[in-house]
C-alpha atoms as a PDB file:
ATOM      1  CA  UNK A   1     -56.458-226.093  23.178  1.00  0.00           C
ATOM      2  CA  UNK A   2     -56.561-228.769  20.258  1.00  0.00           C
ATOM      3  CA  UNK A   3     -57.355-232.598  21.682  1.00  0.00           C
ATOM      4  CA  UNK A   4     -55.203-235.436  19.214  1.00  0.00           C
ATOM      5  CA  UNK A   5     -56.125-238.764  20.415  1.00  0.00           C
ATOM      6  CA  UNK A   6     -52.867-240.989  18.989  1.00  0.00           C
ATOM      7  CA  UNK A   7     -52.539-244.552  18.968  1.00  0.00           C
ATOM      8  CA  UNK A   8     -49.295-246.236  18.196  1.00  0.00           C
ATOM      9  CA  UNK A   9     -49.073-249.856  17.731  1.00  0.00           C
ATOM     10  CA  UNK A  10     -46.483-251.956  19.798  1.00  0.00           C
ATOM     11  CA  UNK A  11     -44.254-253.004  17.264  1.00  0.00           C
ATOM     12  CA  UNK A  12     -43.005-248.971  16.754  1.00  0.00           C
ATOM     13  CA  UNK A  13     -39.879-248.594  18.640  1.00  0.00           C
ATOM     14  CA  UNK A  14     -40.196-246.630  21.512  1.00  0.00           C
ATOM     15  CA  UNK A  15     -37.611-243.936  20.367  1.00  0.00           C
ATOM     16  CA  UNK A  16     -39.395-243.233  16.843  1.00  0.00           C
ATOM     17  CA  UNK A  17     -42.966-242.864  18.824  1.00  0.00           C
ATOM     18  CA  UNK A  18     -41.221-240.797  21.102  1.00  0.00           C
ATOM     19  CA  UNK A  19     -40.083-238.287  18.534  1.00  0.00           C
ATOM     20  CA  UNK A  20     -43.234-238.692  16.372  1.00  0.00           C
ATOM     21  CA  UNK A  21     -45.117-237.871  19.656  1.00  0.00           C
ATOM     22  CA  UNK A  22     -42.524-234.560  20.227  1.00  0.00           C
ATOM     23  CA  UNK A  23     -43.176-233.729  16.309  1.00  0.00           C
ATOM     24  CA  UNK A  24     -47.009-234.135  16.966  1.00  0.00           C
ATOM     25  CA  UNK A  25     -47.365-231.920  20.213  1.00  0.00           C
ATOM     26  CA  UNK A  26     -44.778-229.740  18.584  1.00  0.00           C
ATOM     27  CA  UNK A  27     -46.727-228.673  15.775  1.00  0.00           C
ATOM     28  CA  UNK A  28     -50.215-228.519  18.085  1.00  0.00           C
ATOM     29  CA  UNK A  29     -48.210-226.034  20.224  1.00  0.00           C
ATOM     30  CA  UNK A  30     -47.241-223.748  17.270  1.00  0.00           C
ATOM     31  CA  UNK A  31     -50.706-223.930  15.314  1.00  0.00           C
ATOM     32  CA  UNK A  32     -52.317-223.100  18.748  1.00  0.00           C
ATOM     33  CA  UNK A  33     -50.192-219.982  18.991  1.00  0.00           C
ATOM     34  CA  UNK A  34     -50.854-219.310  14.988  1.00  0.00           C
ATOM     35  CA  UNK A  35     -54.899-218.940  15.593  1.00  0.00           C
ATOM     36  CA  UNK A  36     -54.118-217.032  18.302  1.00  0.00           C
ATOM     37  CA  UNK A  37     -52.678-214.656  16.747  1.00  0.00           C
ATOM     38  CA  UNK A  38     -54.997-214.457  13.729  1.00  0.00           C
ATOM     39  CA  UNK A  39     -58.083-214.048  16.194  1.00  0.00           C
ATOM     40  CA  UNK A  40     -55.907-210.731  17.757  1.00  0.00           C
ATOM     41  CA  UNK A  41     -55.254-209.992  14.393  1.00  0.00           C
ATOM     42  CA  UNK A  42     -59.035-210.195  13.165  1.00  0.00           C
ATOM     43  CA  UNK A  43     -59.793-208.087  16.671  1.00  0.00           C
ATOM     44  CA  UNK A  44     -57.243-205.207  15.979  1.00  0.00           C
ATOM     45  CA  UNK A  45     -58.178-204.945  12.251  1.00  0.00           C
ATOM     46  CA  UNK A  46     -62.174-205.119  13.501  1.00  0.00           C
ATOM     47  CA  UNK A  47     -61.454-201.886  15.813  1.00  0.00           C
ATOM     48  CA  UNK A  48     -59.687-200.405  13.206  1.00  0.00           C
ATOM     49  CA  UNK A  49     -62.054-199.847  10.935  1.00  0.00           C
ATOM     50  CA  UNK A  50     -64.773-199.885  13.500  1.00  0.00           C
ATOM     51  CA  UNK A  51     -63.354-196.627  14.633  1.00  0.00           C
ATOM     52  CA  UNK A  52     -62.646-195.759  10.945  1.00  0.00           C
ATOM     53  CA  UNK A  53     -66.486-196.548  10.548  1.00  0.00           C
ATOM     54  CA  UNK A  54     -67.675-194.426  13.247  1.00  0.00           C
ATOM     55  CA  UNK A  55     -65.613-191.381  12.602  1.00  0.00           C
ATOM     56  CA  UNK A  56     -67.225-191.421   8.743  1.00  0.00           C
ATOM     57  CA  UNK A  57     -70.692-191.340  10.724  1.00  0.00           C
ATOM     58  CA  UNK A  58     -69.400-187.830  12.832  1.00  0.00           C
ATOM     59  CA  UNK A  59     -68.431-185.894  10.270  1.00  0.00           C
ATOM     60  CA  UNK A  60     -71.071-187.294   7.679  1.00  0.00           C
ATOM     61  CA  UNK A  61     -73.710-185.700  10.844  1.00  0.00           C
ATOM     62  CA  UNK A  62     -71.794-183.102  11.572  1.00  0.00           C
ATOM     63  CA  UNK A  63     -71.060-181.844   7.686  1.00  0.00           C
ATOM     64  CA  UNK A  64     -74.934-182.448   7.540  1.00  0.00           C
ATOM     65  CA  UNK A  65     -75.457-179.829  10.162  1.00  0.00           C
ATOM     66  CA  UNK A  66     -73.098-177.510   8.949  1.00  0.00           C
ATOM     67  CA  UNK A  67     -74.646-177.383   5.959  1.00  0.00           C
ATOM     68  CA  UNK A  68     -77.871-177.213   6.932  1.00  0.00           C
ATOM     69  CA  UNK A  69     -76.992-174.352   9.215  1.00  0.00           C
ATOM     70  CA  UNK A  70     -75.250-172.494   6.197  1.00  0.00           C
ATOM     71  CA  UNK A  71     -78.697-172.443   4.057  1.00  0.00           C
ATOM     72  CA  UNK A  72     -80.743-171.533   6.723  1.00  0.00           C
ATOM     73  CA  UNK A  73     -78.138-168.340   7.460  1.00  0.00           C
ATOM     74  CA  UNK A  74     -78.517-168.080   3.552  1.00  0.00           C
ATOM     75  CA  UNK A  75     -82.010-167.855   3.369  1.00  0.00           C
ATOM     76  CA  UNK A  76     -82.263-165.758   6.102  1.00  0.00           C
ATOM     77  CA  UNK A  77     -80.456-163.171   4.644  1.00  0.00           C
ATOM     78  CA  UNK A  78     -82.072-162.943   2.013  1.00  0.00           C
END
């Protein structure tokens, strides 16, 4: 939640500071919402490749062991 301390000096009517006050908490509402939905943005796109990230690791492993396995067959055969 953003904080705005505003002071408005007397001689503003009272309708303009009351719309400049509606503009003002207006615009904090919809940037609040805006980083909100960046950070679930950022979190989505962080799992994303996370998972991308860790499925790379598997079948690196796994395509190690394979591998591995397949020479030692080969050179057992021989």
């Amino acid at each position: 939640m953003t904080k705005v301390h505003i002071t408005i000096d007397e001689s503003v009517p009272d309708d303009l500071a009351e719309k400049f006050l509606a503009d003002v908490e207006r615009e904090i509402y919809y940037q609040d919402k805006r980083e909100s939905s960046v950070a679930l943005a950022k979190l989505w796109w962080f799992l994303f490749v996370g998972t991308l990230g860790a499925a790379a690791m598997y079948w690196t492993v796994y395509g190690s062991i394979l591998l591995l396995r397949a020479v030692y067959m080969y050179l057992k055969s021989i």
